[in-house]
N, C-alpha and C. Protein backbone atom coordinates (compact mmCIF):
# COMPACT_ATOMS: atom_id res chain seq x y z
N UNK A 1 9.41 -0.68 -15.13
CA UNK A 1 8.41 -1.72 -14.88
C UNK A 1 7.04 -1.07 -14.82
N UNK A 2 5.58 -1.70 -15.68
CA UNK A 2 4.84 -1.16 -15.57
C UNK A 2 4.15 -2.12 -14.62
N UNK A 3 3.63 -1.79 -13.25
CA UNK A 3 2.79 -2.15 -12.03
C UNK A 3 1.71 -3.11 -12.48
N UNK A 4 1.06 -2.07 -13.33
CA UNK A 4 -0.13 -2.95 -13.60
C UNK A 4 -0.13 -4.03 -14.10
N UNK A 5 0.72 -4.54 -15.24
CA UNK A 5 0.67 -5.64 -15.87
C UNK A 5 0.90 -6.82 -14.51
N UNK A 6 1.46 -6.54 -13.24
CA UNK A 6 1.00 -7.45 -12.49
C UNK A 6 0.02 -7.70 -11.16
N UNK A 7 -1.00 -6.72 -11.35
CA UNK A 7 -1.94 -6.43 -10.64
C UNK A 7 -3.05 -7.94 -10.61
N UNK A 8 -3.49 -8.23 -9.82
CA UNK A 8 -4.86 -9.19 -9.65
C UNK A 8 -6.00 -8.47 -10.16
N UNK A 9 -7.15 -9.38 -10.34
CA UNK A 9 -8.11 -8.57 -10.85
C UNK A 9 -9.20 -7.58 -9.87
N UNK A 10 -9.02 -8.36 -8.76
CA UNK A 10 -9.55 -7.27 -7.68
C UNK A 10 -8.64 -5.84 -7.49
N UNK A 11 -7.23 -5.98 -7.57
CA UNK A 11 -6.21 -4.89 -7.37
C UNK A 11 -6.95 -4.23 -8.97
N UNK A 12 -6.61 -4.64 -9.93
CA UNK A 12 -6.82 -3.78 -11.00
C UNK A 12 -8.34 -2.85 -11.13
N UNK A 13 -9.03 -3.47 -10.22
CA UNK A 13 -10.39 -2.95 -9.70
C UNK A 13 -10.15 -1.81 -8.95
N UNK A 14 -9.79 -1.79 -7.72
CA UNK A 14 -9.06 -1.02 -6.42
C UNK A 14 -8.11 0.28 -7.89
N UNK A 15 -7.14 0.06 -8.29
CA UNK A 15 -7.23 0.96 -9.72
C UNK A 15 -7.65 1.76 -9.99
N UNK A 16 -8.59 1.21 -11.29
CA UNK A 16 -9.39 1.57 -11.60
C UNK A 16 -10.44 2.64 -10.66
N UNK A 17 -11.01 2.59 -9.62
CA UNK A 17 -11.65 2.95 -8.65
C UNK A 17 -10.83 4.26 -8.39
N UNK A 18 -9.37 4.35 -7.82
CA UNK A 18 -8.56 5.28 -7.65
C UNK A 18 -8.82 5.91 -9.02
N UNK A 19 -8.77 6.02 -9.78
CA UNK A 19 -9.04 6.78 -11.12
C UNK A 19 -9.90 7.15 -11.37
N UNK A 20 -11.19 6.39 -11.15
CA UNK A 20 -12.51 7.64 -11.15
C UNK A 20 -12.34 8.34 -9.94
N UNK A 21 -11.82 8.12 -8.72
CA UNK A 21 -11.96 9.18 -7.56
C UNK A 21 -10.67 10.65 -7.52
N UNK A 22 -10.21 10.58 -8.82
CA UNK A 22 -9.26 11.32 -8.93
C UNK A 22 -8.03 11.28 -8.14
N UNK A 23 -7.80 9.98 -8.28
CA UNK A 23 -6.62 9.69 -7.47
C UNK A 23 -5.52 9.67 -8.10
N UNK A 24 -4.40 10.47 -8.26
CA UNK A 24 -3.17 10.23 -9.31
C UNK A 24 -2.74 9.30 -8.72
N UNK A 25 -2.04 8.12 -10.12
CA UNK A 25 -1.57 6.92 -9.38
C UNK A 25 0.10 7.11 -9.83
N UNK A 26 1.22 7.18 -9.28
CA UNK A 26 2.17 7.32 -9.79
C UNK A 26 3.68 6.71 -9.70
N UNK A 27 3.98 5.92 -10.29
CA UNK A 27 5.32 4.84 -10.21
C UNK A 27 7.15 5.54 -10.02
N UNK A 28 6.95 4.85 -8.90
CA UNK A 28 8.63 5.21 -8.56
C UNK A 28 9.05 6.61 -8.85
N UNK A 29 8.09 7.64 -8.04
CA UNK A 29 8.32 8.70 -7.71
C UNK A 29 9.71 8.87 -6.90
N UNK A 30 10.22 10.46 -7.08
CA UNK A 30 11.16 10.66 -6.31
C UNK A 30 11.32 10.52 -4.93
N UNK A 31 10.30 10.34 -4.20
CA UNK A 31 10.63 9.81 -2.46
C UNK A 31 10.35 8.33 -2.42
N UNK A 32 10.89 7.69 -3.87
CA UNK A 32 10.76 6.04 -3.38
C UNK A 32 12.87 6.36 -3.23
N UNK A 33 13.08 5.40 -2.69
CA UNK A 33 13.94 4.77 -2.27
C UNK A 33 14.27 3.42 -2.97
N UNK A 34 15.27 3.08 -4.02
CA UNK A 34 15.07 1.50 -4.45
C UNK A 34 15.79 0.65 -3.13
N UNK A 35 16.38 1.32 -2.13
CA UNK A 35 17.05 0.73 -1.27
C UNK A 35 16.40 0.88 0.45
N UNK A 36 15.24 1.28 -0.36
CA UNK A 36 14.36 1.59 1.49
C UNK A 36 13.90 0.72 1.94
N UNK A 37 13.20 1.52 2.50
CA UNK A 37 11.94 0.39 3.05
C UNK A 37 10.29 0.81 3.27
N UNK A 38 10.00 1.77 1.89
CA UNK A 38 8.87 1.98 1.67
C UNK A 38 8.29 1.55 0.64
N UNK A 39 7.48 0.98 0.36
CA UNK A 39 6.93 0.35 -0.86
C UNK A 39 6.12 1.06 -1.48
N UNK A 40 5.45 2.15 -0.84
CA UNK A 40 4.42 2.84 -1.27
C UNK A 40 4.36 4.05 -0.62
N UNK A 41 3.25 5.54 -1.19
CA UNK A 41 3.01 6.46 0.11
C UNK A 41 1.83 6.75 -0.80
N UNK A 42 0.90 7.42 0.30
CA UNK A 42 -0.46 7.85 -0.19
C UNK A 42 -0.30 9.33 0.36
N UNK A 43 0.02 10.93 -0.81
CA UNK A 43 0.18 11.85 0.05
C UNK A 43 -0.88 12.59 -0.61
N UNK A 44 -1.82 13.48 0.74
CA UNK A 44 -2.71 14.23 0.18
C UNK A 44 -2.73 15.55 -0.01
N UNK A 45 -3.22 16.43 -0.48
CA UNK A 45 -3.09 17.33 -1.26
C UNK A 45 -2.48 18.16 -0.54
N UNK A 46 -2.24 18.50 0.86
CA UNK A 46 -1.60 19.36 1.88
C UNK A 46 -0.28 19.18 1.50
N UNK A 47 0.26 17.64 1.21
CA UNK A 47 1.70 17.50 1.60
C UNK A 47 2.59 18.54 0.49
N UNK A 48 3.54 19.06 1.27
CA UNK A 48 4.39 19.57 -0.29
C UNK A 48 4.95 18.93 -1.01
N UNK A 49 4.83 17.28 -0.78
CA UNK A 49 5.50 16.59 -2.08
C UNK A 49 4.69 16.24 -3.10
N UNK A 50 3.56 16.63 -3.04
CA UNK A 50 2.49 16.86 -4.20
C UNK A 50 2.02 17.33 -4.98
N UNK A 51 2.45 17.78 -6.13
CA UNK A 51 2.56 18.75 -6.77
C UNK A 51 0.64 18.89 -7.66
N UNK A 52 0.21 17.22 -7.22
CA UNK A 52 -1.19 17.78 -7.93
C UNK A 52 -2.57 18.60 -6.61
N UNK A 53 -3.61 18.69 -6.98
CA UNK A 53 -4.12 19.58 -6.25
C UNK A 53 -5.81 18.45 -5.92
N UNK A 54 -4.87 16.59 -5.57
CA UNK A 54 -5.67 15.47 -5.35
C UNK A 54 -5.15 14.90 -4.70
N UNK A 55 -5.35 13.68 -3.83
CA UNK A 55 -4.64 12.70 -3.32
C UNK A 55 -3.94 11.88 -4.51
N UNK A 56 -2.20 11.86 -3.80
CA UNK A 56 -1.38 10.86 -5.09
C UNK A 56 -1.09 9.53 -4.66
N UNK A 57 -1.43 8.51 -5.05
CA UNK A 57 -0.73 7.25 -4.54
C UNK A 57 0.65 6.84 -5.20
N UNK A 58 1.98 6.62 -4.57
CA UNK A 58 2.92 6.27 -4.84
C UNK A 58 3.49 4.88 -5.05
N UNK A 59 2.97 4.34 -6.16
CA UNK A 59 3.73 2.59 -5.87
C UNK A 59 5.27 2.81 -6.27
N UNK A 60 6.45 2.50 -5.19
CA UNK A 60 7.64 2.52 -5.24
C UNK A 60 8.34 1.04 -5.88
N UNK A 61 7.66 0.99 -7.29
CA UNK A 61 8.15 -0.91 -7.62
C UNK A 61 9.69 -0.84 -8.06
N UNK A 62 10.55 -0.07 -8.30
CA UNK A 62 12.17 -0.15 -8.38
C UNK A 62 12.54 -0.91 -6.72
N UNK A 63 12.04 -0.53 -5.67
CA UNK A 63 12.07 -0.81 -4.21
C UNK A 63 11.42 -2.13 -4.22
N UNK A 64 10.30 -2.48 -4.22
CA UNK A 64 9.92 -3.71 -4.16
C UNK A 64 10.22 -4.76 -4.75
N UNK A 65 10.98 -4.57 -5.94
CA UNK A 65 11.62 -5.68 -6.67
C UNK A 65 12.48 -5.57 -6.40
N UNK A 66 13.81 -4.74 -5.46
CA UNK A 66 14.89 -5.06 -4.90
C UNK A 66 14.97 -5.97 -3.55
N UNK A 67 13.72 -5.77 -3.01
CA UNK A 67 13.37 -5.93 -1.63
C UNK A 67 12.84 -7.43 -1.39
N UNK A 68 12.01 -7.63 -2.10
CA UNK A 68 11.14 -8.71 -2.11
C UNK A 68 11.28 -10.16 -2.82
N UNK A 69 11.66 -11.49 -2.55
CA UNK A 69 11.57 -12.18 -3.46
C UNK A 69 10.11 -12.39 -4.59
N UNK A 70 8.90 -12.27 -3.59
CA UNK A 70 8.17 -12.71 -4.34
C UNK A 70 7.37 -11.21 -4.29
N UNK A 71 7.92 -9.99 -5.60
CA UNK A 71 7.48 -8.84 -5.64
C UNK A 71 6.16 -8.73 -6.27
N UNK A 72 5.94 -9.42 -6.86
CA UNK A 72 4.24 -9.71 -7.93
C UNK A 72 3.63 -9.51 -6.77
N UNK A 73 3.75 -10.41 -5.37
CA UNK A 73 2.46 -10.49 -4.66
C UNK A 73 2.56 -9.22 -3.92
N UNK A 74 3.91 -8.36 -3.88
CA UNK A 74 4.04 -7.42 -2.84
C UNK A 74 3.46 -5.87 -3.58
N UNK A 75 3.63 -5.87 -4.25
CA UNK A 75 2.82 -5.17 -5.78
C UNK A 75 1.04 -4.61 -5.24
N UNK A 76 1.16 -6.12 -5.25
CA UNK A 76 -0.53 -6.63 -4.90
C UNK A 76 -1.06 -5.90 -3.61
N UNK A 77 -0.26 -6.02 -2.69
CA UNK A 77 -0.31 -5.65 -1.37
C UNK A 77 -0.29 -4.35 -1.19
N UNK A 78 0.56 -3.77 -2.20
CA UNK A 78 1.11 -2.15 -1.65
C UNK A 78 -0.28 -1.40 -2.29
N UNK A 79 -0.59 -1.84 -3.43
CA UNK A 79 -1.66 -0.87 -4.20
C UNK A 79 -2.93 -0.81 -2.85
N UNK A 80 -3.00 -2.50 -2.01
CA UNK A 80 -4.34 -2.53 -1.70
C UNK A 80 -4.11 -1.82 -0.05
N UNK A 81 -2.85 -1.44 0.32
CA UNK A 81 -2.24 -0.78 1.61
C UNK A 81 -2.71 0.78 1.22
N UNK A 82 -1.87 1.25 0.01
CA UNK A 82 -1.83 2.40 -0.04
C UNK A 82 -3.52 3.31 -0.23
N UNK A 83 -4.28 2.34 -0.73
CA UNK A 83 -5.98 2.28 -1.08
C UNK A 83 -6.05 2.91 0.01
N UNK A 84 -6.25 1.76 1.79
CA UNK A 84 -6.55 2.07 2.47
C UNK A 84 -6.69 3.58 3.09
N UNK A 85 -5.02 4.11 2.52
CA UNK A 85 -5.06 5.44 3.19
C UNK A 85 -5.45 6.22 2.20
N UNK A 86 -5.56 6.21 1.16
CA UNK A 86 -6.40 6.69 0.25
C UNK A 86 -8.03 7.00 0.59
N UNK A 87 -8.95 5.91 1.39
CA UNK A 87 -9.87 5.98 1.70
C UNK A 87 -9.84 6.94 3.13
N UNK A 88 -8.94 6.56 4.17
CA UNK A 88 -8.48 7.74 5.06
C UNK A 88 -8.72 8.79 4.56
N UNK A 89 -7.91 9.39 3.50
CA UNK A 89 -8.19 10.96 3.06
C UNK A 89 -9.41 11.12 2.43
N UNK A 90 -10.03 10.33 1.96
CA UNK A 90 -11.22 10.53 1.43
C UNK A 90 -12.10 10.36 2.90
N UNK A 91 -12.17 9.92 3.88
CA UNK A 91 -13.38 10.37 4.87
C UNK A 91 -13.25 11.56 5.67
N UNK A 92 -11.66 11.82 5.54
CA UNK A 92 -11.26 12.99 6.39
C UNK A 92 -11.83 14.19 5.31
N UNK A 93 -11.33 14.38 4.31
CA UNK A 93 -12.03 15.15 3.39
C UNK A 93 -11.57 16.68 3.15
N UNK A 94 -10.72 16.86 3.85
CA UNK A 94 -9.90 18.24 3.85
C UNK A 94 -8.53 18.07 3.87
N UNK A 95 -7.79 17.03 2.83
CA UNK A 95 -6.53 17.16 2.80
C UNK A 95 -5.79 16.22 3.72
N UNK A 96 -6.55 15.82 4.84
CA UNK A 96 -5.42 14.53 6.08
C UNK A 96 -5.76 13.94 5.55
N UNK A 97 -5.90 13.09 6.62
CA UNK A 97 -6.00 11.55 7.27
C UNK A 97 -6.92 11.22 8.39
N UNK A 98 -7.73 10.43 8.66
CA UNK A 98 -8.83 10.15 9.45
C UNK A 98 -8.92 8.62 9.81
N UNK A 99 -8.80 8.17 10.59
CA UNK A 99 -8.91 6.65 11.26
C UNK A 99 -10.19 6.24 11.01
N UNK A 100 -10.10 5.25 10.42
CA UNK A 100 -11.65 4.44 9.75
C UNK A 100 -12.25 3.91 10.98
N UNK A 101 -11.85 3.78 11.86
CA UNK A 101 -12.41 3.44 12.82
C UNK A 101 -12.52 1.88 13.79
N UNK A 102 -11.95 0.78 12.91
CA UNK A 102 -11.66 0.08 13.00
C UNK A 102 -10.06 -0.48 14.03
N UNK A 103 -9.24 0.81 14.01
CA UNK A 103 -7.63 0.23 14.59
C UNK A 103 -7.60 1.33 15.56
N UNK A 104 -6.21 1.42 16.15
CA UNK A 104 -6.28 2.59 16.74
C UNK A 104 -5.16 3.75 16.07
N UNK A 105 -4.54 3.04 14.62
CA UNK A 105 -3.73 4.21 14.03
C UNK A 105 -3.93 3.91 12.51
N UNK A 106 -3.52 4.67 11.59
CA UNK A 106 -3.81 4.62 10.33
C UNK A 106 -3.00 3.33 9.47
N UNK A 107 -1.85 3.10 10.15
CA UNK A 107 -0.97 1.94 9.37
C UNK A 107 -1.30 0.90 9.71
N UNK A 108 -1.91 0.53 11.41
CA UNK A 108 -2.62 -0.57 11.70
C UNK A 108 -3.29 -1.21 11.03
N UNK A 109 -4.32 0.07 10.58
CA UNK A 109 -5.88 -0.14 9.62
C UNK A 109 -5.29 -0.37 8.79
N UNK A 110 -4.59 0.08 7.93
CA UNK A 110 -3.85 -0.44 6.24
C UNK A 110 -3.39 -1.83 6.40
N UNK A 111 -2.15 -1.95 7.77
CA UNK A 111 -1.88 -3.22 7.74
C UNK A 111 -3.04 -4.49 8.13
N UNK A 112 -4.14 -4.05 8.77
CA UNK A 112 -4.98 -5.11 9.17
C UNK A 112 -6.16 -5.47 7.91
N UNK A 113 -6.06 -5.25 6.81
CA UNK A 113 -6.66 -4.91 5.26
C UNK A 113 -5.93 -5.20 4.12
N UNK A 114 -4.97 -5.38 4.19
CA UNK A 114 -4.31 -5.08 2.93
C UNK A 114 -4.23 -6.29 2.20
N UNK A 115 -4.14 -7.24 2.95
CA UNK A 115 -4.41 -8.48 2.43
C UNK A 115 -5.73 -9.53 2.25
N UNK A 116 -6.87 -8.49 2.30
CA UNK A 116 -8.53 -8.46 1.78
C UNK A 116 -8.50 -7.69 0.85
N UNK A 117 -8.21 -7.22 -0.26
CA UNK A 117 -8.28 -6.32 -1.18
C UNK A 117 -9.73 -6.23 -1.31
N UNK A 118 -10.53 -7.24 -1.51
CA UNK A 118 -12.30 -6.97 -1.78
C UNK A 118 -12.80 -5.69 -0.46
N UNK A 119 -12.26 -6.05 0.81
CA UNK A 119 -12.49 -5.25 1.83
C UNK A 119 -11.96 -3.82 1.41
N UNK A 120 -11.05 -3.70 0.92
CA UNK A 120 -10.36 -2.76 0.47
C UNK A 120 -10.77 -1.75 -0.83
N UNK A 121 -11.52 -2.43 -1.46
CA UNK A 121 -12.57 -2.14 -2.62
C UNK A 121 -13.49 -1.70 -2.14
N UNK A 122 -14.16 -2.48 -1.15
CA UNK A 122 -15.73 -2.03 -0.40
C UNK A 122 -15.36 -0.55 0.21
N UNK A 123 -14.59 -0.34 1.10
CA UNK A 123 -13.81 0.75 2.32
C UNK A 123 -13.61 1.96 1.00
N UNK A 124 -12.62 1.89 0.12
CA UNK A 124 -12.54 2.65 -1.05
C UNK A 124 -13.94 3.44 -1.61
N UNK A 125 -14.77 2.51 -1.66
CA UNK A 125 -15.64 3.10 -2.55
C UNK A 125 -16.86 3.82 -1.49
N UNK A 126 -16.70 3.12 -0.44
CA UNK A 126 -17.97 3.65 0.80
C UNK A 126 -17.15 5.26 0.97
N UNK A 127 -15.58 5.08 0.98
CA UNK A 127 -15.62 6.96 1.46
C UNK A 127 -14.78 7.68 0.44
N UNK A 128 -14.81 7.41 -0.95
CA UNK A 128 -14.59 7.87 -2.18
C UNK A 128 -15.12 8.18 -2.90
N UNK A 129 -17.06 7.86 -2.77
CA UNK A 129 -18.06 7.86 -3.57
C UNK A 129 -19.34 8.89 -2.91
C-alpha cells in the first residue's frame, strides 16, 4: 500500500515539509507490527533502529489497515502524530526529544494535535526551519 495516495491535502503538505527537513519517511518498516498497536514511530538519529544519520518517520499502514475500520482517516492521523514528534526532535536538536511545551509529556502533545494537522504544519515548520 502506498500511504500517500491517501493522504489529505494538508497531510500531503506536513509530507512534503518532512522532506525538505530531511526527514526519511518510511512504510511498514521492520518494528511495525501488522498485529500491534503502533501505527507509527518517529526515531531520531541516536536510536539504533535507524540506520540513517536523520530523523525517520515510520508509517506502519500493514497495522493500520488491520486495525482500523476507517484506516484512510487513521493514515491521516498517524503522519500528523508522528510530525509532532518529529518537530520534538527538531527543537531538541541533538538527536532526542524535547516537550513543545504545551503538555506535560511528548505523546500528550502528539495526541492533543494530531487531529489539527494545519497546527501540525505550523509546529513542524516553526522548529524544522
Amino acid at each position: 500500500m502506498d500511504f500517500v495516495n491517501y493522504l489529505q491535502p494538508t497531510q500531503m503538505e506536513i509530507l512534503s515539509t518532512l522532506q525538505q527537513a530531511n526527514v526519511v519517511v518510511v512504510e511498514n518498516h521492520k518494528s511495525c507490527n501488522p498485529k500491534g498497536t503502533w501505527d507509527g514511530w518517529t526515531f531520531t538519529p541516536r536510536d539504533h533502529r535507524n540506520p540513517y544519520n536523520t530523523t525517520m518517520l515510520v508509517m506502519c499502514t500493514d497495522t493500520i489497515q488491520s486495525v482500523y475500520g476507517d484506516w484512510q482517516l487513521e493514515i491521516n492521523r498517524t503522519i500528523s502524530h508522528e510530525s509532532v514528534h518529529v518537530s520534538q526532535a527538531c527543537k531538541e536538536g541533538r538527536g532526542g526529544l524535547e516537550k513543545l511545551g504545551f503538555r506535560k509529556d511528548l505523546e500528550k502533545e502528539a495526541f492533543a494535535i494530531q487531529d489539527n494537522p494545519k497546527e501540525v504544519l505550523r509546529i513542524l515548520k516553526k522548529y524544522c526551519f
